[in-house]
N, C-alpha and C. Protein backbone atom coordinates (compact mmCIF):
# COMPACT_ATOMS: atom_id res chain seq x y z
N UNK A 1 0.15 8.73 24.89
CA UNK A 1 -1.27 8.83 24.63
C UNK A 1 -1.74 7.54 23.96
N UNK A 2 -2.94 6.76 24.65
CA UNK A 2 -3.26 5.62 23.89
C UNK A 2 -4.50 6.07 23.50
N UNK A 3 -4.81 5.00 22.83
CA UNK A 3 -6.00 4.73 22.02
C UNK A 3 -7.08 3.58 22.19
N UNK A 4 -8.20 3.66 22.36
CA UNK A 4 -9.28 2.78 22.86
C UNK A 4 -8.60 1.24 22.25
N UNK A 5 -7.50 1.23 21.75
CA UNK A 5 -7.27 -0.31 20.46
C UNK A 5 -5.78 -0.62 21.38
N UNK A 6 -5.13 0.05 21.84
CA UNK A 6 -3.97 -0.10 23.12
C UNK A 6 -3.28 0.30 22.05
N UNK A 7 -3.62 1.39 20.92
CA UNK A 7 -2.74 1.91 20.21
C UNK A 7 -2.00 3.18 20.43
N UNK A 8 -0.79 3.63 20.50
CA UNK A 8 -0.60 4.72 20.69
C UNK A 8 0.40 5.58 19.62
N UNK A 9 0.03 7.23 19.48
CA UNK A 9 0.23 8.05 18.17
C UNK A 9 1.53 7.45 18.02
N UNK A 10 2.53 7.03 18.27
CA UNK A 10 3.40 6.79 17.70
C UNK A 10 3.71 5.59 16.83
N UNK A 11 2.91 4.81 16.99
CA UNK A 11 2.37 3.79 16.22
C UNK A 11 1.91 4.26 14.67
N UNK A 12 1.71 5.36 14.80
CA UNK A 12 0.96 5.74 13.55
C UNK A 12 2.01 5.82 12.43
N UNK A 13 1.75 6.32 11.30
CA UNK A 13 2.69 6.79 10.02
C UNK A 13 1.96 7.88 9.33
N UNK A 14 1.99 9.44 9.48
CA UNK A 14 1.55 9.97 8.85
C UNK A 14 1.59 9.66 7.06
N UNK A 15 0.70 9.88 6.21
CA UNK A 15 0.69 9.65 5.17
C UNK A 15 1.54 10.41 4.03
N UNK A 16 2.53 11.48 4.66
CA UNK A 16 3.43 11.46 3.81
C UNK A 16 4.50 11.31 4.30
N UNK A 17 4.80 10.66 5.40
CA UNK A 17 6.13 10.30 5.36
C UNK A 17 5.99 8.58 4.91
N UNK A 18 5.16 7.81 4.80
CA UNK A 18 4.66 6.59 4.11
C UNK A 18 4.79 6.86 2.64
N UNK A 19 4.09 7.86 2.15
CA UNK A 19 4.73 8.11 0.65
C UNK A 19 5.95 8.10 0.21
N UNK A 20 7.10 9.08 1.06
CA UNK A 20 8.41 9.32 1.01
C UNK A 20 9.23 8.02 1.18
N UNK A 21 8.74 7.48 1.91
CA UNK A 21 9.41 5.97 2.58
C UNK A 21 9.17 4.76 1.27
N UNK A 22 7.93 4.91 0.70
CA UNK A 22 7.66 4.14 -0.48
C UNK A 22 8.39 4.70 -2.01
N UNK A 23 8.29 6.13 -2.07
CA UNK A 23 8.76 6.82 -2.95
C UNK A 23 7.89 6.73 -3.95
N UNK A 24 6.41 6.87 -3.63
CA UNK A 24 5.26 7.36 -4.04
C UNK A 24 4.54 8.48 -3.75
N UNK A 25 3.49 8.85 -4.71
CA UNK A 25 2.68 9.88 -4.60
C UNK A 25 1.72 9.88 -3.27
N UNK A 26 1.51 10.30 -2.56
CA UNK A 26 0.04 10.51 -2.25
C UNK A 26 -1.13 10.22 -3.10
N UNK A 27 -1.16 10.59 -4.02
CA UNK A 27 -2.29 10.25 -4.96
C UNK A 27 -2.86 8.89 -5.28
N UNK A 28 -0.99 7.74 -5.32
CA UNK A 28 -1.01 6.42 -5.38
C UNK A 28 -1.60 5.63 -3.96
N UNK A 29 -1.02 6.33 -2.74
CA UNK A 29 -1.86 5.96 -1.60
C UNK A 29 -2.90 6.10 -1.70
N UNK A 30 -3.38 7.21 -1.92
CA UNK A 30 -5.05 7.21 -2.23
C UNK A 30 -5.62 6.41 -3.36
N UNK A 31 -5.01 5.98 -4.03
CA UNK A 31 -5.85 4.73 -4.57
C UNK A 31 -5.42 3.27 -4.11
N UNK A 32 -4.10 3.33 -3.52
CA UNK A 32 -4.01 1.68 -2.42
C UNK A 32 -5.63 1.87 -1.45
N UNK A 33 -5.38 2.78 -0.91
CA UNK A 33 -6.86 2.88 0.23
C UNK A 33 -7.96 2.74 -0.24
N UNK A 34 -8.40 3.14 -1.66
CA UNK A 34 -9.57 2.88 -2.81
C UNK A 34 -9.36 1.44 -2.76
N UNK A 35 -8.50 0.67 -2.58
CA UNK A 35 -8.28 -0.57 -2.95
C UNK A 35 -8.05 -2.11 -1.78
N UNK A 36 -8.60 -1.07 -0.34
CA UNK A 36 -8.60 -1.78 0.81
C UNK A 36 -7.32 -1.73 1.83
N UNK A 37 -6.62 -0.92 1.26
CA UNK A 37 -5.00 -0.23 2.28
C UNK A 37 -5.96 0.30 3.49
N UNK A 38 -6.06 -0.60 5.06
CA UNK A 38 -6.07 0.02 5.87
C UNK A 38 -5.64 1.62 6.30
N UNK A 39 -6.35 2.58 6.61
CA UNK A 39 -6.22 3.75 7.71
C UNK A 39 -6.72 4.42 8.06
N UNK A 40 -6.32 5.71 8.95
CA UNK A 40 -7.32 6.05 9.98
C UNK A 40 -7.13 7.85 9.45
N UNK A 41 -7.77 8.46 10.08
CA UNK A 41 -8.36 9.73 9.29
C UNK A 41 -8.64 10.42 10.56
N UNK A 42 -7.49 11.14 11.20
CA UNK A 42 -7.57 11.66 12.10
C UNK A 42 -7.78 13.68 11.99
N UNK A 43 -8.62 14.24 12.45
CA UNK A 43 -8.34 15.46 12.23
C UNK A 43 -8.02 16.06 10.83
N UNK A 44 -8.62 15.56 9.50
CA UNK A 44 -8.50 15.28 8.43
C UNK A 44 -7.08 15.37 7.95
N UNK A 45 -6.02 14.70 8.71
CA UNK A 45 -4.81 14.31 8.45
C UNK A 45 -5.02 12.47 8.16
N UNK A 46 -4.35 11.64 7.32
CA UNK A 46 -4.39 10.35 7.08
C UNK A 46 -2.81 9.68 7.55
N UNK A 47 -3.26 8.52 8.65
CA UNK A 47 -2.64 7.80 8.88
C UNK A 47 -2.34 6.72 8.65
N UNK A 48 -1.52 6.07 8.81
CA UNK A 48 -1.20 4.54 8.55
C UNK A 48 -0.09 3.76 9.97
N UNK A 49 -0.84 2.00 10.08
CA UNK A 49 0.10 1.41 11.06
C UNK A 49 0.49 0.28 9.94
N UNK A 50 1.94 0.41 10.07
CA UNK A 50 2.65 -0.44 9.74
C UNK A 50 1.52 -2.23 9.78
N UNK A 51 1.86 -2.23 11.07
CA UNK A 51 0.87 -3.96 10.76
C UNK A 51 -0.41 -3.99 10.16
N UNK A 52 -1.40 -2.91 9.73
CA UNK A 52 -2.05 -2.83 8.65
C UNK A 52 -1.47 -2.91 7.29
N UNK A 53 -0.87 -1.57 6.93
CA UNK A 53 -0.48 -1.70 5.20
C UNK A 53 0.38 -2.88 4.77
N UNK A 54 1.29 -3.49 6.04
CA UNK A 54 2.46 -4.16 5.43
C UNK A 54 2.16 -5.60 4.66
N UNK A 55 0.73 -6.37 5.04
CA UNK A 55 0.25 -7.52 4.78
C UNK A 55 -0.45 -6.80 3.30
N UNK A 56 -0.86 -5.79 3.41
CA UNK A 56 -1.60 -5.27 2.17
C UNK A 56 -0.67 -4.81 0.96
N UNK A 57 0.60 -4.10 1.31
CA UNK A 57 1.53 -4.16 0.07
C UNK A 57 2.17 -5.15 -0.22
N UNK A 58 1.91 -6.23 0.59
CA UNK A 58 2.76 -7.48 0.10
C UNK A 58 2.37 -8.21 -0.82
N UNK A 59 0.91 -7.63 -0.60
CA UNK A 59 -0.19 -8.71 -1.46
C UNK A 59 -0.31 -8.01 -3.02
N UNK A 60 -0.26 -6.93 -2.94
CA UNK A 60 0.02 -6.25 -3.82
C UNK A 60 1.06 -6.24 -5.25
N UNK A 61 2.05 -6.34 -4.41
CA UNK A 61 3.40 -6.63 -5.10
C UNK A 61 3.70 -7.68 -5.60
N UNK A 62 2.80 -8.98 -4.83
CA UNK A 62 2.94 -10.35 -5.52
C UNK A 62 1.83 -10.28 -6.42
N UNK A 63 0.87 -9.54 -6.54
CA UNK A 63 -0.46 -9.67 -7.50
C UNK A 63 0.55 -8.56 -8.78
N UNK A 64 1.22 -7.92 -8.46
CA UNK A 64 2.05 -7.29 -9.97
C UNK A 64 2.64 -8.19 -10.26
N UNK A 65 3.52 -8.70 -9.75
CA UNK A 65 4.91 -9.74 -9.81
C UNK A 65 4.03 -10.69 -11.09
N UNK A 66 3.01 -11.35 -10.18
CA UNK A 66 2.28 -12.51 -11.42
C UNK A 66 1.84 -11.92 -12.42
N UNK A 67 1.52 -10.44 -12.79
CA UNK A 67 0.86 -10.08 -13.42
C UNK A 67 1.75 -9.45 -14.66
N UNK A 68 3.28 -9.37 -13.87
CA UNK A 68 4.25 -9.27 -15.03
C UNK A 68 4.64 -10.20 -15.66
N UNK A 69 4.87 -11.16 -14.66
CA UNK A 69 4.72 -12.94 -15.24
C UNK A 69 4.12 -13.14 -16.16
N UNK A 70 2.89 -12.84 -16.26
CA UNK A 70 2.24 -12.91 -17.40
C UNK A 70 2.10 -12.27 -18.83
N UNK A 71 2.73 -10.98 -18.11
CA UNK A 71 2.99 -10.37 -19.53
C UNK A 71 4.11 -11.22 -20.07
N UNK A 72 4.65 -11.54 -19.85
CA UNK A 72 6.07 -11.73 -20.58
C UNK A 72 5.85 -13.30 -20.85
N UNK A 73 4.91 -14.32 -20.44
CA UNK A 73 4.46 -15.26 -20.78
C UNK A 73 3.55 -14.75 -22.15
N UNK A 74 2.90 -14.08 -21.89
CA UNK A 74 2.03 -13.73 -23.20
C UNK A 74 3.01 -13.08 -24.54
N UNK A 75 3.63 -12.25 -24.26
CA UNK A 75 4.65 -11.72 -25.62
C UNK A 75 5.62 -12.45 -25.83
N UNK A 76 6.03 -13.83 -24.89
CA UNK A 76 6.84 -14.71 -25.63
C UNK A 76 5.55 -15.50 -26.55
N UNK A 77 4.52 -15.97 -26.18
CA UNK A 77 3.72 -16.71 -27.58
C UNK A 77 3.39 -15.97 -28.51
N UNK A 78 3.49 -14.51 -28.37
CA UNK A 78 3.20 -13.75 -29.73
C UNK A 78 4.43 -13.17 -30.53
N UNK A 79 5.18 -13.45 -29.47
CA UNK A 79 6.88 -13.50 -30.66
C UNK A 79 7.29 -14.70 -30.96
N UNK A 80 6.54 -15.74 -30.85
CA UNK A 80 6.94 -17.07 -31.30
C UNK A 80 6.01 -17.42 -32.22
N UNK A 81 5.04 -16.86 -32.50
CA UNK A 81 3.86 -16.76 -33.39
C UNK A 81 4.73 -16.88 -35.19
């Protein structure tokens, strides 16, 4: 079965086996998607394609990464204080 995009359901990722696979909540997906995580909303079931989310958790993970960076840049000048 395709899709007007030459997509077809198997392409998809239901949204909790994407949770399970991440070893997150649902709840946390629902705020990646608050936060511009591509997907599609079929039959009020939520999907996901891999070549959507995967550019979007990457970006993600490097925006924590720096953001731990920074913590630990910041509590070394206040333990050197």
């Amino acid at each position: 079965m395709s899709g007007e995009a030459g997509m077809t359901i198997g392409e998809l990722i239901p949204e909790i086996e994407l949770a399970k696979a991440l070893k997150i909540s649902r709840a946390s997906l629902g705020k990646l998607r608050s936060q511009g995580l591509p997907y599609l909303r079929i039959g009020g079931r939520v999907f996901y394609r891999e070549a959507d989310f995967m550019p979007v958790l990457l970006a993600l993970c490097s925006r924590t990464s720096e953001d731990e960076k920074q913590g630990r840049v910041e509590r070394k000048k206040q333990a050197s204080k």
